[in-house]
PDB file of N, CA and C in Angstrom:
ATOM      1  N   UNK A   1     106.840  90.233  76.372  1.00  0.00           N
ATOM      2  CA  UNK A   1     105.579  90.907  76.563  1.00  0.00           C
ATOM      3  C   UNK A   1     105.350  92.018  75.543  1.00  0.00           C
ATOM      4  N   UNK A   2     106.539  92.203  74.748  1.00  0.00           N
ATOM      5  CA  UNK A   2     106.081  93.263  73.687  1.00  0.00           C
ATOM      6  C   UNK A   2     105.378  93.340  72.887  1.00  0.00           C
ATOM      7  N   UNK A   3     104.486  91.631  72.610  1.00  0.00           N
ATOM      8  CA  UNK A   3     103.717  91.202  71.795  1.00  0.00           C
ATOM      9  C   UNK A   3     102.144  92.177  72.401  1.00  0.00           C
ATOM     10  N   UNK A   4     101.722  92.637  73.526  1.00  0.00           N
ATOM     11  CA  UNK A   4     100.823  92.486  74.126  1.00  0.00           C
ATOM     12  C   UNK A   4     100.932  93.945  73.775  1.00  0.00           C
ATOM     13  N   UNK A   5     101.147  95.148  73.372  1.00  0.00           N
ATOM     14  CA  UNK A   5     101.664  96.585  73.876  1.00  0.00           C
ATOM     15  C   UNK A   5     100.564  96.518  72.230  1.00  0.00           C
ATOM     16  N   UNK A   6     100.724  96.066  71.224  1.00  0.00           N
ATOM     17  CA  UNK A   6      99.694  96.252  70.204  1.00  0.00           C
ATOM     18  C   UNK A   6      98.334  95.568  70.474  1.00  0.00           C
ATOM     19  N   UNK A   7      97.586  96.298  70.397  1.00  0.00           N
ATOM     20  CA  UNK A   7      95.960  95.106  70.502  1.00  0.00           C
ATOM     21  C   UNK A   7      95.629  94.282  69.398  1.00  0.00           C
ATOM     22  N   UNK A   8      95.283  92.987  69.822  1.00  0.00           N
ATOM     23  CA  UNK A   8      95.149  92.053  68.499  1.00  0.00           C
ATOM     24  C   UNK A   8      94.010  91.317  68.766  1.00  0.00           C
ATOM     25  N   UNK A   9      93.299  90.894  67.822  1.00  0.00           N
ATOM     26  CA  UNK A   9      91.636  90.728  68.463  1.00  0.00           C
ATOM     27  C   UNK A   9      91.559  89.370  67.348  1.00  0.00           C
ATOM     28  N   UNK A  10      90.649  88.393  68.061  1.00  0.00           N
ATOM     29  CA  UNK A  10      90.668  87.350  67.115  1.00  0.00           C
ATOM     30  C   UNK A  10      90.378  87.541  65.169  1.00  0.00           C
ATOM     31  N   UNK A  11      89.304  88.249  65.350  1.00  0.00           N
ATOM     32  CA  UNK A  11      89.683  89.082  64.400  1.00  0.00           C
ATOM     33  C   UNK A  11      90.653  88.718  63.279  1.00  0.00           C
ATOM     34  N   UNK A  12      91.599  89.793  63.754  1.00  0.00           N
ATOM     35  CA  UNK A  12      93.343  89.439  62.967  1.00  0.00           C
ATOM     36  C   UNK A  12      93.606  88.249  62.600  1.00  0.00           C
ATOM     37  N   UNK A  13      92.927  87.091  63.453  1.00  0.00           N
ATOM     38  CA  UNK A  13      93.719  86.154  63.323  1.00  0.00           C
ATOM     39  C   UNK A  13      93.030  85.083  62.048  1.00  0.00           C
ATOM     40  N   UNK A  14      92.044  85.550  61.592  1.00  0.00           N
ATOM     41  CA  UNK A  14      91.249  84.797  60.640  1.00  0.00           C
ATOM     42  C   UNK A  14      91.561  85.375  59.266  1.00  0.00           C
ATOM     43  N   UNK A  15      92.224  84.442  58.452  1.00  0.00           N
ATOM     44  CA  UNK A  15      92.679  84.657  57.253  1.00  0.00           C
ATOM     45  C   UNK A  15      91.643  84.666  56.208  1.00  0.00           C
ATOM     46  N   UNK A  16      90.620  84.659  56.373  1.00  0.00           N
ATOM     47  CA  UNK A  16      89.239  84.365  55.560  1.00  0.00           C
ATOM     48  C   UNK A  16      88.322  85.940  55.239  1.00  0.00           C
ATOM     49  N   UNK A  17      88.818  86.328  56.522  1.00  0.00           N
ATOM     50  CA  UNK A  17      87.987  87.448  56.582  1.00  0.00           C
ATOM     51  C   UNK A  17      88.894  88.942  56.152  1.00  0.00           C
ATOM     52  N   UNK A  18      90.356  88.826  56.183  1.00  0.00           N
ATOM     53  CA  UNK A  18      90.626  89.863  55.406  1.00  0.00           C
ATOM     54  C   UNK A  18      91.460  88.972  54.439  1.00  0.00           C
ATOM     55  N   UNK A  19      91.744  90.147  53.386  1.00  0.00           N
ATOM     56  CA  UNK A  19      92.248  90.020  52.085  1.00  0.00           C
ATOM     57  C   UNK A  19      93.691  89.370  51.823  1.00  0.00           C
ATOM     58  N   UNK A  20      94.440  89.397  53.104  1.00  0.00           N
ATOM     59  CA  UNK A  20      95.821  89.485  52.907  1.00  0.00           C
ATOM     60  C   UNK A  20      96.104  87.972  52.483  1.00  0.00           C
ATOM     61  N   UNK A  21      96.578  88.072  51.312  1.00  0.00           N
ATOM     62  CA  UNK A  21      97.650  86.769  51.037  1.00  0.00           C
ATOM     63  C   UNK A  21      98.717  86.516  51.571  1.00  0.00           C
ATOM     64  N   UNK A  22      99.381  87.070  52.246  1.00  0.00           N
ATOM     65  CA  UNK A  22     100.175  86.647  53.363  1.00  0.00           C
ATOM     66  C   UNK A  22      99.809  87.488  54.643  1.00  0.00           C
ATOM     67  N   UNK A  23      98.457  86.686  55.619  1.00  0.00           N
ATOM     68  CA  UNK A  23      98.162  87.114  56.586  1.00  0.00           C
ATOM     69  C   UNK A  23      99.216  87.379  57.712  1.00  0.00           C
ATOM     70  N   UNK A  24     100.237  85.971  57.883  1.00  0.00           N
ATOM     71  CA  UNK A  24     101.240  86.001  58.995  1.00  0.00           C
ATOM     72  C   UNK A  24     102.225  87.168  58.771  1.00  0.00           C
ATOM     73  N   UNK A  25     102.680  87.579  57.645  1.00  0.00           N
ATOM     74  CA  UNK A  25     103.407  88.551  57.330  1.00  0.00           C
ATOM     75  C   UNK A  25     102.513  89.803  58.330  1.00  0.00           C
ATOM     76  N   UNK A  26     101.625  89.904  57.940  1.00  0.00           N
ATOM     77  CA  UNK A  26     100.863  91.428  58.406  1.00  0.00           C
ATOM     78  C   UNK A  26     101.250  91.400  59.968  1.00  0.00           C
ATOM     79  N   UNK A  27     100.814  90.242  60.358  1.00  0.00           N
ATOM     80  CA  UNK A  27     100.857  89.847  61.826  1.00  0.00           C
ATOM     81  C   UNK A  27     102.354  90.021  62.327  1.00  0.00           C
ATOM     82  N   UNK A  28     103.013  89.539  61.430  1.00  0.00           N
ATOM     83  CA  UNK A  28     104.651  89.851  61.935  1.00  0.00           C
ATOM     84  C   UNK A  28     105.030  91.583  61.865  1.00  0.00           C
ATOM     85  N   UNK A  29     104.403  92.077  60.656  1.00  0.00           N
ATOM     86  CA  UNK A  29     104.907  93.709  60.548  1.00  0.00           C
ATOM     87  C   UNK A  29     104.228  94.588  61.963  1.00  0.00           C
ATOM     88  N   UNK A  30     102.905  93.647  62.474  1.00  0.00           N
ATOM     89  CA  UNK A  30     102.486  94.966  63.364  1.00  0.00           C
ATOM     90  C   UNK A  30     103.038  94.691  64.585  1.00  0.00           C
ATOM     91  N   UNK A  31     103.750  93.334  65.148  1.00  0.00           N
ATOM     92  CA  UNK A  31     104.760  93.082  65.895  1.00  0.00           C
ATOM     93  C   UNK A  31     106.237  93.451  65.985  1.00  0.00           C
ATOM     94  N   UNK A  32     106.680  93.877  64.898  1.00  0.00           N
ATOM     95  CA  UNK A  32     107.842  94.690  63.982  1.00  0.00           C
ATOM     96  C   UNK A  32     108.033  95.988  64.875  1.00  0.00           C
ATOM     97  N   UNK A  33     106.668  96.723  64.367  1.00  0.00           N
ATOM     98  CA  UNK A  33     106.367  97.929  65.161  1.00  0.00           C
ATOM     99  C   UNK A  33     107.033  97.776  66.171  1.00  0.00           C
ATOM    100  N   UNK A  34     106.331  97.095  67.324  1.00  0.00           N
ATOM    101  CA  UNK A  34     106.317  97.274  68.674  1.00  0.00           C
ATOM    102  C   UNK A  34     107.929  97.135  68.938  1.00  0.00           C
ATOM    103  N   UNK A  35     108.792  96.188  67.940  1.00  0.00           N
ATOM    104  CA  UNK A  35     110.278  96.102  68.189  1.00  0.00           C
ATOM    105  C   UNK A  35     110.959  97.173  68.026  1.00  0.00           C
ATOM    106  N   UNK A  36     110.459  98.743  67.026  1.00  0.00           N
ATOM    107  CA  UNK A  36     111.309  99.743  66.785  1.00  0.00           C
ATOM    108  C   UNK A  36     110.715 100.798  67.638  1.00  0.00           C
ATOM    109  N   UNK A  37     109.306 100.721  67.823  1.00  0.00           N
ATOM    110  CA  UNK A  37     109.118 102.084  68.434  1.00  0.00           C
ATOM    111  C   UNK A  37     108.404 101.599  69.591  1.00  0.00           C
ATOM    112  N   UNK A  38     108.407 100.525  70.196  1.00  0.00           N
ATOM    113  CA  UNK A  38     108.046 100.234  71.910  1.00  0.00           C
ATOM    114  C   UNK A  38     108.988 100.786  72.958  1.00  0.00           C
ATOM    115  N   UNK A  39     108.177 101.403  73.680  1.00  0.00           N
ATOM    116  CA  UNK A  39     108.668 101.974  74.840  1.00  0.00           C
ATOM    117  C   UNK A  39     109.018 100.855  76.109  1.00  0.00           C
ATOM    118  N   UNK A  40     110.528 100.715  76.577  1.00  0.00           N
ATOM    119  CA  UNK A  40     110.376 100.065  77.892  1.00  0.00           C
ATOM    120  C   UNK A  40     110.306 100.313  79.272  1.00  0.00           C
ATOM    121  N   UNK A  41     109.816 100.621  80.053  1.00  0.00           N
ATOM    122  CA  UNK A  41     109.484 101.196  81.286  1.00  0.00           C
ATOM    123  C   UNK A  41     110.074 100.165  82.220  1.00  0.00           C
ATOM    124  N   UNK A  42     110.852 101.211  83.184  1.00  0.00           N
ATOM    125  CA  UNK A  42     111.914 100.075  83.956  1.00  0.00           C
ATOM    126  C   UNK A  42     111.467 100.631  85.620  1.00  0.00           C
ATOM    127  N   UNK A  43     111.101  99.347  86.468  1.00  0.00           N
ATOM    128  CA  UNK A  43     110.722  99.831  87.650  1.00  0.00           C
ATOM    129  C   UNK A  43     111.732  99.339  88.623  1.00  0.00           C
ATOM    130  N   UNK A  44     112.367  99.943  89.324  1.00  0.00           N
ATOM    131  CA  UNK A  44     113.538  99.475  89.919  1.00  0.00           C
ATOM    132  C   UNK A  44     113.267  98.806  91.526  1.00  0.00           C
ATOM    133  N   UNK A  45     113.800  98.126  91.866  1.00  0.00           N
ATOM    134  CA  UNK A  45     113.217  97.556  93.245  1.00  0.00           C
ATOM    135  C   UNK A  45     113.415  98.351  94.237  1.00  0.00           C
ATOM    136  N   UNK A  46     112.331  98.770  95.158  1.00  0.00           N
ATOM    137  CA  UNK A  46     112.230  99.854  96.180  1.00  0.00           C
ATOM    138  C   UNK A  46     112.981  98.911  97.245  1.00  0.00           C
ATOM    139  N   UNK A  47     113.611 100.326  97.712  1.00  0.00           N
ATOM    140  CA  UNK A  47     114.429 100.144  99.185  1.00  0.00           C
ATOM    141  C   UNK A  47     113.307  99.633 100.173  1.00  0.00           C
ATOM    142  N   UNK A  48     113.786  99.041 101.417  1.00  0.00           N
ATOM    143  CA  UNK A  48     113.034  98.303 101.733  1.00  0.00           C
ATOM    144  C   UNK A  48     111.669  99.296 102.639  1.00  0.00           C
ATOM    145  N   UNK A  49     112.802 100.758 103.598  1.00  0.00           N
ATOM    146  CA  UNK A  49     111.934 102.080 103.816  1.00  0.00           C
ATOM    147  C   UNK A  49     110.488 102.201 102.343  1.00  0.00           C
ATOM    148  N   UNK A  50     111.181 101.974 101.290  1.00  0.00           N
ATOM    149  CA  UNK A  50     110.345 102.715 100.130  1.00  0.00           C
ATOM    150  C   UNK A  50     108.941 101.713 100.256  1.00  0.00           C
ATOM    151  N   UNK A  51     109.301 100.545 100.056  1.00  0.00           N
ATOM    152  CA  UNK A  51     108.455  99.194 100.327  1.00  0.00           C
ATOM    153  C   UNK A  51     107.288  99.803 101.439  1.00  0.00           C
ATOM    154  N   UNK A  52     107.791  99.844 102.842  1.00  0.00           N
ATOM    155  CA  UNK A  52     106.779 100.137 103.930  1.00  0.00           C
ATOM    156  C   UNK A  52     106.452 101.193 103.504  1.00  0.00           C
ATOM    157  N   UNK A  53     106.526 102.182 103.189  1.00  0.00           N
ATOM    158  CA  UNK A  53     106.018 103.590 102.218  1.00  0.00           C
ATOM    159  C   UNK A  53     104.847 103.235 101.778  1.00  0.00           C
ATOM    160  N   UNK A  54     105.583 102.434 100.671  1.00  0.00           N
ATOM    161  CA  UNK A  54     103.971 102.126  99.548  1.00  0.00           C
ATOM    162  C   UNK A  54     102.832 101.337 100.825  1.00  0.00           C
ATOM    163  N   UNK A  55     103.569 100.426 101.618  1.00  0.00           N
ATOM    164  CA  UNK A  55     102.167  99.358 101.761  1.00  0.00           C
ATOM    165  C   UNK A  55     101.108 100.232 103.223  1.00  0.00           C
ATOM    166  N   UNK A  56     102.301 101.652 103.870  1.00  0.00           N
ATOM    167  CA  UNK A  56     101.137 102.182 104.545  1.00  0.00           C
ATOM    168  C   UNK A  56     100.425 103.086 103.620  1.00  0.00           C
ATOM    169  N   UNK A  57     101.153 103.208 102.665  1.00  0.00           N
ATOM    170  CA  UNK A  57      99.956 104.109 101.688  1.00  0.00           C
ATOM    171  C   UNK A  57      98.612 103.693 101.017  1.00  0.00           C
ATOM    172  N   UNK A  58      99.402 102.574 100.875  1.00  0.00           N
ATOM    173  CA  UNK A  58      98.093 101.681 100.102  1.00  0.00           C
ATOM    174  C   UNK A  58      97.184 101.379 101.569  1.00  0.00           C
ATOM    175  N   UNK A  59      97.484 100.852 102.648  1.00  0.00           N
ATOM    176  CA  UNK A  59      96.318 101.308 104.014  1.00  0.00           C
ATOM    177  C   UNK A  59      95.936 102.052 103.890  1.00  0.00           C
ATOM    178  N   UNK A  60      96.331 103.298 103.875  1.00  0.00           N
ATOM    179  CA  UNK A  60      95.744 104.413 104.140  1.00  0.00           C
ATOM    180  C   UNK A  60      94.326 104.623 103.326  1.00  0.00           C
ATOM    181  N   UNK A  61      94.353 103.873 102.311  1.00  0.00           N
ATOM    182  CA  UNK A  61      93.047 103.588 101.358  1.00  0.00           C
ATOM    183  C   UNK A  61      92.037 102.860 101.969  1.00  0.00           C
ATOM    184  N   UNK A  62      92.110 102.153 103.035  1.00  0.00           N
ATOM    185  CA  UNK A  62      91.390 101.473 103.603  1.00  0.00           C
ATOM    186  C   UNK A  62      90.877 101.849 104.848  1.00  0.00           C
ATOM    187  N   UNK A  63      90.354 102.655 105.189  1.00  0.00           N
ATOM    188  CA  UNK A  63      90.376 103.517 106.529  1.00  0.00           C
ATOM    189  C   UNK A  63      89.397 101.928 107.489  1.00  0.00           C
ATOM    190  N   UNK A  64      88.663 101.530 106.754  1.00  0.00           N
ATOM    191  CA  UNK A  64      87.808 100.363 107.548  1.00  0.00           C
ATOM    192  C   UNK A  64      88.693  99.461 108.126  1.00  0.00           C
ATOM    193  N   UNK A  65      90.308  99.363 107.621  1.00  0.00           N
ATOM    194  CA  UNK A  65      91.044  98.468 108.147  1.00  0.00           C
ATOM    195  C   UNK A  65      91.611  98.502 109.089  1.00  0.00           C
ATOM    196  N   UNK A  66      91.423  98.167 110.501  1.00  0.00           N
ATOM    197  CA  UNK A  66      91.947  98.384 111.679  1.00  0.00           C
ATOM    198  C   UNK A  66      93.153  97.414 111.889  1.00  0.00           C
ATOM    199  N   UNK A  67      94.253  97.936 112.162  1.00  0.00           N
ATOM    200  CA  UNK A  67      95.479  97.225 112.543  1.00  0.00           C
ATOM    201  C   UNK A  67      96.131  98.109 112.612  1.00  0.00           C
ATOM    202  N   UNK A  68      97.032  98.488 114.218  1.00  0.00           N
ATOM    203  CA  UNK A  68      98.003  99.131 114.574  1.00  0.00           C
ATOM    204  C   UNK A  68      99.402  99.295 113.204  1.00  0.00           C
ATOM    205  N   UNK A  69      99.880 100.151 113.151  1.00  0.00           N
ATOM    206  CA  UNK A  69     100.910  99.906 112.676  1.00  0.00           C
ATOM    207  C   UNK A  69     102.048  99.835 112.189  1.00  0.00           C
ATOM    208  N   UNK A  70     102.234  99.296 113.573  1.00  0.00           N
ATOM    209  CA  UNK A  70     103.902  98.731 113.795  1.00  0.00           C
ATOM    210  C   UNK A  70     103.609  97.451 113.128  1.00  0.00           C
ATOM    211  N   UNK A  71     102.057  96.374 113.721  1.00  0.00           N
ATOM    212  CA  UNK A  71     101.553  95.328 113.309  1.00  0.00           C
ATOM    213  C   UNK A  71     102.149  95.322 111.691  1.00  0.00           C
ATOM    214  N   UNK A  72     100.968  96.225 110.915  1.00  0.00           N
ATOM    215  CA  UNK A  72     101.413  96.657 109.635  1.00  0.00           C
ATOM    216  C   UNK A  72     102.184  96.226 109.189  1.00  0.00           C
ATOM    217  N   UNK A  73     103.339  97.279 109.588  1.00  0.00           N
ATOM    218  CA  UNK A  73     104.472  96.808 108.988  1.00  0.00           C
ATOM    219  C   UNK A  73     105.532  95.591 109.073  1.00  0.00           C
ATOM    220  N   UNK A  74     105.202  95.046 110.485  1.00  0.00           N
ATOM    221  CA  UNK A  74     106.126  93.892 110.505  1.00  0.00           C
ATOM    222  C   UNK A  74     105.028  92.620 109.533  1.00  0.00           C
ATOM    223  N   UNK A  75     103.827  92.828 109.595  1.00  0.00           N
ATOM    224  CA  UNK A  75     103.481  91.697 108.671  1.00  0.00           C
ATOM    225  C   UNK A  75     104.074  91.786 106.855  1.00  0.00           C
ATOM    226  N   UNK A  76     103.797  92.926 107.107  1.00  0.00           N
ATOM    227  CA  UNK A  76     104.085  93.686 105.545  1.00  0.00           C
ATOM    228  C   UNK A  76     105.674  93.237 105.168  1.00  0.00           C
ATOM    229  N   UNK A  77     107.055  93.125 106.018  1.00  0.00           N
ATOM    230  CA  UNK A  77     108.432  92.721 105.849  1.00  0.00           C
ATOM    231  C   UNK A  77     108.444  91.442 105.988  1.00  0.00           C
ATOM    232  N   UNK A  78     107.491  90.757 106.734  1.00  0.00           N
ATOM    233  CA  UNK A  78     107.455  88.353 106.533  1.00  0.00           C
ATOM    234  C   UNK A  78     106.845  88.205 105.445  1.00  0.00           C
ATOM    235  N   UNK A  79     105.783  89.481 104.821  1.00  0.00           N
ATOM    236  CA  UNK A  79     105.460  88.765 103.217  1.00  0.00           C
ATOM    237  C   UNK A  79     106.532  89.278 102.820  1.00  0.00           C
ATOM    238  N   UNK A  80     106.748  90.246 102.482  1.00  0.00           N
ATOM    239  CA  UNK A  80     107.868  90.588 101.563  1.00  0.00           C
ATOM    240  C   UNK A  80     108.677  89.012 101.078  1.00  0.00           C
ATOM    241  N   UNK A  81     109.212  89.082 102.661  1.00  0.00           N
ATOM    242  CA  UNK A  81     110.469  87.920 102.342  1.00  0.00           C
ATOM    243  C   UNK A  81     110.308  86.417 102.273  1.00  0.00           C
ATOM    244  N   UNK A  82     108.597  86.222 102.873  1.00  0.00           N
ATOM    245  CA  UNK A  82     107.774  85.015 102.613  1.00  0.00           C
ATOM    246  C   UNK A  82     107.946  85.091 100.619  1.00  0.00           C
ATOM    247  N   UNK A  83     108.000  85.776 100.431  1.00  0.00           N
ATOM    248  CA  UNK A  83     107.241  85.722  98.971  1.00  0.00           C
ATOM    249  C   UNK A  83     107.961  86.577  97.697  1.00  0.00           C
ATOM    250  N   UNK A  84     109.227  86.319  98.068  1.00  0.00           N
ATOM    251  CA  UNK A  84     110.011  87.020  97.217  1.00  0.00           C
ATOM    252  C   UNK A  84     110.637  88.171  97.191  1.00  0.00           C
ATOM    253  N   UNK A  85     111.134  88.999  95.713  1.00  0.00           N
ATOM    254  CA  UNK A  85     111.157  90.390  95.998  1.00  0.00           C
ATOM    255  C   UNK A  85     110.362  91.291  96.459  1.00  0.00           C
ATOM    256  N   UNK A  86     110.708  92.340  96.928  1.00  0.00           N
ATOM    257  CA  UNK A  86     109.424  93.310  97.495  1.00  0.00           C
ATOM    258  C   UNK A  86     109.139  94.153  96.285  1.00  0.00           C
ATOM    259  N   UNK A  87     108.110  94.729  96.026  1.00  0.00           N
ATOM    260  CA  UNK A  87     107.824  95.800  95.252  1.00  0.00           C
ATOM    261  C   UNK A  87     106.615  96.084  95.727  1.00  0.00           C
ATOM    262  N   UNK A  88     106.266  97.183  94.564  1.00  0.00           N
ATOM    263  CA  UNK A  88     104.521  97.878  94.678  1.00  0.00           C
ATOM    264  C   UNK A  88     103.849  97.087  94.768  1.00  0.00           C
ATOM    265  N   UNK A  89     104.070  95.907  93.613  1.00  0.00           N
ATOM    266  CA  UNK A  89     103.102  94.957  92.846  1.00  0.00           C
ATOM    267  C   UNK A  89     102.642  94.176  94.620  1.00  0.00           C
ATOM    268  N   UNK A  90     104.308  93.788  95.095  1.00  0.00           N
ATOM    269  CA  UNK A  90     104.083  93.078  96.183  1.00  0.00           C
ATOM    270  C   UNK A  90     103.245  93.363  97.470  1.00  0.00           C
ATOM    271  N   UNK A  91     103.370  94.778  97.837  1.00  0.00           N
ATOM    272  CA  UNK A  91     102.752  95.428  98.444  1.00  0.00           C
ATOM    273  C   UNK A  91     101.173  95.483  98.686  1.00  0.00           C
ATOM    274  N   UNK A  92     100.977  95.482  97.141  1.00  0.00           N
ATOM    275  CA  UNK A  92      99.329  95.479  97.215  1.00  0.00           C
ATOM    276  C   UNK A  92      98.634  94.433  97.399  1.00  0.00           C
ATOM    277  N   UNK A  93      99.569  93.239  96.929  1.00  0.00           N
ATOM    278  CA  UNK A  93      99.015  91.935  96.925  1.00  0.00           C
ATOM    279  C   UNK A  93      98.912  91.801  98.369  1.00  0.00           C
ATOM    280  N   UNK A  94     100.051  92.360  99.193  1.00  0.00           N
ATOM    281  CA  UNK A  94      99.861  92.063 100.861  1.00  0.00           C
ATOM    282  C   UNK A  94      98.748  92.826 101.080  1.00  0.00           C
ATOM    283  N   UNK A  95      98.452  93.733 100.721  1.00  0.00           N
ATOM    284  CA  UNK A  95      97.148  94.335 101.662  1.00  0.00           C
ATOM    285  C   UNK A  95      96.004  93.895 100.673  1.00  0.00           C
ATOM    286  N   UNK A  96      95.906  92.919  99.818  1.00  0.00           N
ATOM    287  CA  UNK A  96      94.670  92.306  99.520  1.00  0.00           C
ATOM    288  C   UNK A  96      94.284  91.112 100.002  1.00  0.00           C
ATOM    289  N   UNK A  97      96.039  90.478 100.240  1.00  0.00           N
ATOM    290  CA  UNK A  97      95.854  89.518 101.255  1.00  0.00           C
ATOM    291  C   UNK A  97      95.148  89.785 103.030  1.00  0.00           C
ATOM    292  N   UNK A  98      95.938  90.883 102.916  1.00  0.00           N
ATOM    293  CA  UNK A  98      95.392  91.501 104.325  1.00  0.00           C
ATOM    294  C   UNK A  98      93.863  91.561 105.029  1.00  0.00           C
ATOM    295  N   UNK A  99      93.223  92.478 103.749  1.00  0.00           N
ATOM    296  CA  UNK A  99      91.726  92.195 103.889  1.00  0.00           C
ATOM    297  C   UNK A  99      91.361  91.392 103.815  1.00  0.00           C
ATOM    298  N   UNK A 100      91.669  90.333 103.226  1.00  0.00           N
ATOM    299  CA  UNK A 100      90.555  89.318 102.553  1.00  0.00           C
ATOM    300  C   UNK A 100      90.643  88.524 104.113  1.00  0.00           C
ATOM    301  N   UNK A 101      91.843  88.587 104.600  1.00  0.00           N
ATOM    302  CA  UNK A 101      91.942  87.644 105.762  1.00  0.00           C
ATOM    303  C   UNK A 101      90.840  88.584 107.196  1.00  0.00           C
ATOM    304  N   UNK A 102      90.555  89.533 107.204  1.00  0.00           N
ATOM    305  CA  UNK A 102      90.065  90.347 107.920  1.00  0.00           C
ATOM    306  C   UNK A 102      88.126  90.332 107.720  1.00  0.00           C
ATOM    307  N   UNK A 103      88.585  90.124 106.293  1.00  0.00           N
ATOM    308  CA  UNK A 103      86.773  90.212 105.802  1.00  0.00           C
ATOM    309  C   UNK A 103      86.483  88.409 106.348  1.00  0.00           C
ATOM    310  N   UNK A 104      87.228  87.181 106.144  1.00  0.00           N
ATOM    311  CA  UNK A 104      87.332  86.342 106.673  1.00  0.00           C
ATOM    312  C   UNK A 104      86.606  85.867 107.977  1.00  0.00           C
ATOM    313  N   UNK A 105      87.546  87.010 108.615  1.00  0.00           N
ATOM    314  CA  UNK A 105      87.494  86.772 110.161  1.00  0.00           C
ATOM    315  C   UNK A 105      86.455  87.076 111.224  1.00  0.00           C
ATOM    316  N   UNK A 106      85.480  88.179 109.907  1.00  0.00           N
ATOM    317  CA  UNK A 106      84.129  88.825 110.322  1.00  0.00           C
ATOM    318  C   UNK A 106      83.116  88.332 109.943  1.00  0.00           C
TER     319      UNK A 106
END
């Protein structure tokens, strides 16, 4: 994914429109970059407490969403483990799943 951390626009990719006689070269040096001075950001997998953390927090954004929760959270630990590791990412996806099933149901 380090390819993605520089912006590259079709643009770049047309050898017609800039000058460079060796276009792919250019294309390789500004990918170069991203190999010496890209930053990697490491998100470590939340404890499973940390998990229910995030996903009543992320409720808490939803005040229209009615569900007890103890509910909450035990749905929130069968996705988890329905669907892999837990994380933030996972979290939110459950409470988008959440609504959508709620907006559904109305």
């Amino acid at each position: 994914n380090r390819r993605h951390l520089i912006r590259e626009t079709w643009q770049d990719r047309t050898d017609q429109q800039s000058n460079d006689v060796f276009h792919s070269d250019t294309v390789e040096e500004k990918i170069a970059l991203v190999s010496r001075f890209g930053v990697t950001i490491y998100f470590p997998r939340p404890s499973d407490q940390e998990y229910l953390d995030i996903v009543r927090g992320l409720a808490a954004r939803y005040p229209d969403m009615i569900i007890p929760e103890e509910e909450l959270l035990e749905k929130a630990k069968k996705w988890g483990q329905w669907h892999g590791r837990i994380s933030g990412r996972r979290a939110h996806q459950f409470i988008n799943d959440l609504r959508g099933q709620e907006d559904e149901a109305e």
